[in-house]
C-alpha atoms as a PDB file:
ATOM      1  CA  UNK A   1      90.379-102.671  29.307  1.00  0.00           C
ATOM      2  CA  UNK A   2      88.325-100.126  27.408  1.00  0.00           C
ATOM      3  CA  UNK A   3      86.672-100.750  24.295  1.00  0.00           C
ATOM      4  CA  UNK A   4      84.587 -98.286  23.051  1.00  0.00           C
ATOM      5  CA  UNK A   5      81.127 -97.902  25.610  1.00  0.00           C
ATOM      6  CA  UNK A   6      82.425-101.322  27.045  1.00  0.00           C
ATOM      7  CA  UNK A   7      84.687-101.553  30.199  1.00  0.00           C
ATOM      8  CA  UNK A   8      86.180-104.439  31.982  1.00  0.00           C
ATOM      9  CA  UNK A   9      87.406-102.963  35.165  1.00  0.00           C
ATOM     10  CA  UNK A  10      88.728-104.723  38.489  1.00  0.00           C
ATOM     11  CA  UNK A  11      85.716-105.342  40.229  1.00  0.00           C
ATOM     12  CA  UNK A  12      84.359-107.088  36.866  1.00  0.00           C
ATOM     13  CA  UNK A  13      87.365-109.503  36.987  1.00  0.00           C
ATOM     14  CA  UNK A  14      87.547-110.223  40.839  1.00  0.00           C
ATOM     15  CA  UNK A  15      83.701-110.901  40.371  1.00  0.00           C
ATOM     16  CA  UNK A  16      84.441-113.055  37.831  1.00  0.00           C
ATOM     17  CA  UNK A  17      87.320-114.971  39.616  1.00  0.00           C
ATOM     18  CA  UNK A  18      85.087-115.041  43.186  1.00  0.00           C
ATOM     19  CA  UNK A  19      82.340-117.071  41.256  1.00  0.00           C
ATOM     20  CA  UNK A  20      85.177-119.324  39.199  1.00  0.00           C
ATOM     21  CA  UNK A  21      86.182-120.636  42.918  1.00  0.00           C
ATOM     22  CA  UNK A  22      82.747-120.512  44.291  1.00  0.00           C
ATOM     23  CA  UNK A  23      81.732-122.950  41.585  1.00  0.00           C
ATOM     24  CA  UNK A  24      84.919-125.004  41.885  1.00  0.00           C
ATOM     25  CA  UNK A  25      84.193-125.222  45.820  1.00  0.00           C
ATOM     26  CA  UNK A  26      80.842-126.319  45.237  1.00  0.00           C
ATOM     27  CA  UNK A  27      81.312-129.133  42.129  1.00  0.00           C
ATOM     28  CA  UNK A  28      84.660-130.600  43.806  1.00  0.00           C
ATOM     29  CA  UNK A  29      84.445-130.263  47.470  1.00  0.00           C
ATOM     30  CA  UNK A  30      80.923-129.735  48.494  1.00  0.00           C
ATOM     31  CA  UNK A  31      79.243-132.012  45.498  1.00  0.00           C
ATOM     32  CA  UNK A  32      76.325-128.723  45.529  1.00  0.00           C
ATOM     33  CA  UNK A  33      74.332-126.176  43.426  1.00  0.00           C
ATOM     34  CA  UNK A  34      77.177-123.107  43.418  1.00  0.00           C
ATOM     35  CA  UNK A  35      73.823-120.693  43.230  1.00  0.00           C
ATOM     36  CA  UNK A  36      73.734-119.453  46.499  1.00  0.00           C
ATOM     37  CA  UNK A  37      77.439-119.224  47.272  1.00  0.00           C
ATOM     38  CA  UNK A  38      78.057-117.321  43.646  1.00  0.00           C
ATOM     39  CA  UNK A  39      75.351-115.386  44.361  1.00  0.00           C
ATOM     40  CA  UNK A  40      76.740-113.513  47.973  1.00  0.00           C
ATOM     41  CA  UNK A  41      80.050-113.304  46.269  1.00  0.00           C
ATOM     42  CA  UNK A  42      78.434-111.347  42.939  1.00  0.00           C
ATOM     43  CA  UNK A  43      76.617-109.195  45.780  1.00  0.00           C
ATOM     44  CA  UNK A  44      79.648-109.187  47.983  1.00  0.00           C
ATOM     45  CA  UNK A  45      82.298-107.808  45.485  1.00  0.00           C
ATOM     46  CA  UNK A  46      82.209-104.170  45.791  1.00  0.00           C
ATOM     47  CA  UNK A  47      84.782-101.124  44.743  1.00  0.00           C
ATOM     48  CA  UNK A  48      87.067-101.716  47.424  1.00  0.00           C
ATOM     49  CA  UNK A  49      88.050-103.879  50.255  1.00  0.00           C
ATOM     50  CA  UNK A  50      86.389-102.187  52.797  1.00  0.00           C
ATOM     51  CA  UNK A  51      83.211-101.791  51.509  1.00  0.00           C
ATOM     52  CA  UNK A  52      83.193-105.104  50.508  1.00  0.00           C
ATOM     53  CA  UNK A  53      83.372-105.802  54.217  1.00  0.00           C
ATOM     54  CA  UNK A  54      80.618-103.952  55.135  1.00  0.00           C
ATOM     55  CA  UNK A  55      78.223-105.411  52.684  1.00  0.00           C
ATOM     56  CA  UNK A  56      79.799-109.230  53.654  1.00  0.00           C
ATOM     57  CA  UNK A  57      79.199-108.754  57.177  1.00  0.00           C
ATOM     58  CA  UNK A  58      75.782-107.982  57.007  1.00  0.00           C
ATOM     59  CA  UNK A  59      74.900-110.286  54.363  1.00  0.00           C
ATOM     60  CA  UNK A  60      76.375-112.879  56.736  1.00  0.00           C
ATOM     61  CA  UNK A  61      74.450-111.733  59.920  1.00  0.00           C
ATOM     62  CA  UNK A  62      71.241-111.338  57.390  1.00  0.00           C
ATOM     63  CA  UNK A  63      71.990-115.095  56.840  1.00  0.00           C
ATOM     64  CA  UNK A  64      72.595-116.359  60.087  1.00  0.00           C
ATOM     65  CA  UNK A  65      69.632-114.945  61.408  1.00  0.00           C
ATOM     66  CA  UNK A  66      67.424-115.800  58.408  1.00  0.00           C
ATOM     67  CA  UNK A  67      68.897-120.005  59.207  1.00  0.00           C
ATOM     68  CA  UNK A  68      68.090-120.135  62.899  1.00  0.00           C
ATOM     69  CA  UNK A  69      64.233-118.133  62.246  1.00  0.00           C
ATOM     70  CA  UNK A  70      63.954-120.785  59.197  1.00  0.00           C
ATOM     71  CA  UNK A  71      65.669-123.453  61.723  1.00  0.00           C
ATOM     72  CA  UNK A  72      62.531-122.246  64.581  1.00  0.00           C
ATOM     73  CA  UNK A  73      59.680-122.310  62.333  1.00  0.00           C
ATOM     74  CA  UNK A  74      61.639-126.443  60.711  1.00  0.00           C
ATOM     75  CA  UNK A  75      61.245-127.798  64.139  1.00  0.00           C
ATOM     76  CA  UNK A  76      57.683-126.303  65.124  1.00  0.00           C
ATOM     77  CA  UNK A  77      56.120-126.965  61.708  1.00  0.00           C
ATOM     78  CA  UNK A  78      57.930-130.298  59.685  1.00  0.00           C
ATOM     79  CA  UNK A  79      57.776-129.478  56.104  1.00  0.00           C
ATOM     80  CA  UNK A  80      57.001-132.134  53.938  1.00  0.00           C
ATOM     81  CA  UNK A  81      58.304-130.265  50.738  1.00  0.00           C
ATOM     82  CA  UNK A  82      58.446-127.095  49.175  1.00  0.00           C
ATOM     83  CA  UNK A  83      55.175-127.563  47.901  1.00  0.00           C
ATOM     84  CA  UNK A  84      53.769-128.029  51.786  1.00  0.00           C
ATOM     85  CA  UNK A  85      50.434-126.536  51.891  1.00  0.00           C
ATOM     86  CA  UNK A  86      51.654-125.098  55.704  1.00  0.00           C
ATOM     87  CA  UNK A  87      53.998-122.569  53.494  1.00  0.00           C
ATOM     88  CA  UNK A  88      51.508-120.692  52.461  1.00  0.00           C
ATOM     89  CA  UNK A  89      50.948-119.094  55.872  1.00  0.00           C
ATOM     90  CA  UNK A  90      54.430-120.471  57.360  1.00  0.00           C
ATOM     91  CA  UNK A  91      56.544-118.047  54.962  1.00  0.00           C
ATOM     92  CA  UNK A  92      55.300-115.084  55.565  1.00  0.00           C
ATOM     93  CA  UNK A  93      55.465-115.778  59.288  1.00  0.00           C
ATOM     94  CA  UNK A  94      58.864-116.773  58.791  1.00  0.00           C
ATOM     95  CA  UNK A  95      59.784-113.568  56.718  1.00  0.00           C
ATOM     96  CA  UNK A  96      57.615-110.946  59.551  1.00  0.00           C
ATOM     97  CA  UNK A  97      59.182-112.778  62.230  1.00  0.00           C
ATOM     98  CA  UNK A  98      63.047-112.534  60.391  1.00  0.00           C
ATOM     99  CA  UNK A  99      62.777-108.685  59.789  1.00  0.00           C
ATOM    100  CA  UNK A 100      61.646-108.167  63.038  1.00  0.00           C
ATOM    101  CA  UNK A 101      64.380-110.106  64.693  1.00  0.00           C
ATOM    102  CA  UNK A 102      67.129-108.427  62.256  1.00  0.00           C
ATOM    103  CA  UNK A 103      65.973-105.016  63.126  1.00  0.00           C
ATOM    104  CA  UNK A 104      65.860-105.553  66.790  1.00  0.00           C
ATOM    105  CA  UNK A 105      69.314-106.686  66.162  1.00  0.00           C
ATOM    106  CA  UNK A 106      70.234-104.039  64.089  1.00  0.00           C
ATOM    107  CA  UNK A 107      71.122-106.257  60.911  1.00  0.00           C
ATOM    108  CA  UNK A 108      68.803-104.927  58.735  1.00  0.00           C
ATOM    109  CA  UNK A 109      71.194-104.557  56.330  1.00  0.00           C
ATOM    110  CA  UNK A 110      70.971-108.205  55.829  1.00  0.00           C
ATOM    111  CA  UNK A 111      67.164-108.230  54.996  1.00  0.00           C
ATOM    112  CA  UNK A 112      67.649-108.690  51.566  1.00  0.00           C
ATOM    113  CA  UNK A 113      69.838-111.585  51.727  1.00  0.00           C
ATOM    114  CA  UNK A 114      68.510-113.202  54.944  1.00  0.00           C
ATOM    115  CA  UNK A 115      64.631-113.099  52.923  1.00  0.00           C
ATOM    116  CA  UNK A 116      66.202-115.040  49.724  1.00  0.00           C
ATOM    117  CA  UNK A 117      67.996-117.430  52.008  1.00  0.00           C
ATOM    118  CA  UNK A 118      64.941-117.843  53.613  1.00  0.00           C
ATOM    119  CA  UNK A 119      62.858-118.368  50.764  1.00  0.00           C
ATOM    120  CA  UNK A 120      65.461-121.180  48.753  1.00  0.00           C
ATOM    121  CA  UNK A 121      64.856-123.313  52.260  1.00  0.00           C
ATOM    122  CA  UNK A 122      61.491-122.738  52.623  1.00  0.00           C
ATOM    123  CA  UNK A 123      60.851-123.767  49.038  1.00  0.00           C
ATOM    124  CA  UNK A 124      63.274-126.354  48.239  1.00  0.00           C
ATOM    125  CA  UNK A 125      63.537-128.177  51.747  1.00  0.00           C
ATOM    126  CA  UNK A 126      64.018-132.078  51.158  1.00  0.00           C
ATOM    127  CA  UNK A 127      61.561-134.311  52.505  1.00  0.00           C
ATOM    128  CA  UNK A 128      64.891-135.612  54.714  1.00  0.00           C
ATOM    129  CA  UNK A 129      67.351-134.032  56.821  1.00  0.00           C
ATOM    130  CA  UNK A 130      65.700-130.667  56.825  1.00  0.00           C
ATOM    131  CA  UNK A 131      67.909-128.975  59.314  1.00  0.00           C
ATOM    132  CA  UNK A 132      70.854-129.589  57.901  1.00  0.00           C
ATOM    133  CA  UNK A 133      69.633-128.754  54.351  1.00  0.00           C
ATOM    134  CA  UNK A 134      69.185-124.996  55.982  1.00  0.00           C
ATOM    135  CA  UNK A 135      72.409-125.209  57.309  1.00  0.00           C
ATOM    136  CA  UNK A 136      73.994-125.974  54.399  1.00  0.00           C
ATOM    137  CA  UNK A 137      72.498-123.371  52.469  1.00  0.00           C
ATOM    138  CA  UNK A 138      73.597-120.592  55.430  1.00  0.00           C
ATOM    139  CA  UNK A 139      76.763-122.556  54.587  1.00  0.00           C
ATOM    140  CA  UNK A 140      76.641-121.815  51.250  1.00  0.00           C
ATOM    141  CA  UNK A 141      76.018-118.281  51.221  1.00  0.00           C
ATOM    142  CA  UNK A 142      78.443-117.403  53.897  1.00  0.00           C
ATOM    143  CA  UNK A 143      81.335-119.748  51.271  1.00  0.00           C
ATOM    144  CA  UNK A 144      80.176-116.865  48.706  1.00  0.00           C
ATOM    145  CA  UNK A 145      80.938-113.831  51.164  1.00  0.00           C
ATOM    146  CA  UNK A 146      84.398-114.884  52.458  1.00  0.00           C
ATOM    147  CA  UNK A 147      85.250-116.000  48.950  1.00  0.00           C
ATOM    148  CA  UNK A 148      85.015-112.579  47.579  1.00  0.00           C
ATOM    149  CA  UNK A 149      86.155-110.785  50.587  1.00  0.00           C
ATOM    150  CA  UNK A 150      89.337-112.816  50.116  1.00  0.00           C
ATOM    151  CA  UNK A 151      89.582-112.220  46.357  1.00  0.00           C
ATOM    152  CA  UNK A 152      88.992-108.718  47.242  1.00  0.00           C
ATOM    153  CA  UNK A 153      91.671-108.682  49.727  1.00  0.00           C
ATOM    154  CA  UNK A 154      94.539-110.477  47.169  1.00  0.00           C
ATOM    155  CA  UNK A 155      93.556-108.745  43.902  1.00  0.00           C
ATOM    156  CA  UNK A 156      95.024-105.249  43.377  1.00  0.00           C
ATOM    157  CA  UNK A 157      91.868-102.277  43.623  1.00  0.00           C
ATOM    158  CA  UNK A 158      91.585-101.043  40.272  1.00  0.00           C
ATOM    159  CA  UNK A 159      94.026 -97.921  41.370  1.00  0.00           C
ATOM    160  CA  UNK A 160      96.465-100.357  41.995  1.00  0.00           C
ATOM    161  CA  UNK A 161      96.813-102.164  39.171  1.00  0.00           C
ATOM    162  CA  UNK A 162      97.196 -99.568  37.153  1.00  0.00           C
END
């Protein structure tokens, strides 16, 4: 639909409809914040399918790496909140040591995602049950990818649906 400067193409709606079921995943199944899973699937929606699956797999490696370095650094250094004097050095080790790992593993197409989904544990870690709070938000952000590579998949590319 065009309307003067103003276009609402394909990849605008799929967006759209990737973040309606990320959200409805979160509030109804998962009882959680639907920022991190909307998120990957804003980032993850791209002009066609498989580009789409380029940028989901390496946000999802970027992510899995970024949980087990945040993981590491949880069990050798209990946070006591995301306020924990200890992050002030513990991040940025966290963050040197994640790039380095992704690169060696040649997923540094995930930096960008792996660093926020570093950070949001890092800096809003509960008191309790810290592991699985970093799980959860991999967890999250991996919902987000396969949630718009599926919409991607099902929805028509903007060719298509013409």
């Amino acid at each position: 639909m065009v309307l003067g400067p103003f276009h609402l193409g394909m990849r605008t709606v799929k967006t759209g409809i990737a973040v309606f079921i990320c959200i409805l995943l979160s509030f109804f199944i998962f009882h959680d914040s639907p920022m991190l899973s909307s998120l990957a699937a804003i980032f993850t929606i791209r002009e066609n399918l498989s580009t789409s699956y380029i940028f989901g797999k390496a946000r999802l490696l970027g992510i899995l790496v970024a949980g087990l370095v945040a993981g590491v650094f949880i069990l050798l250094v209990p946070i006591r909140s995301g306020q924990d004097p200890h992050l002030i050095w513990l991040v940025p080790l966290a963050i040197m040591a994640f790039i380095t790992l992704a690169n060696g593993l040649k997923v540094n197409k995930g930096l960008i995602s792996g660093s926020a989904t570093l950070l949001v544990i890092f800096f809003n870690i509960p008191l309790d049950h810290q592991l699985s709070y970093a799980a959860t938000r991999v967890l999250e952000t991996a919902i987000g990818v396969v949630v718009a590579l599926v919409v991607n998949y099902l929805l028509p590319h903007h060719h298509q649906a013409k």
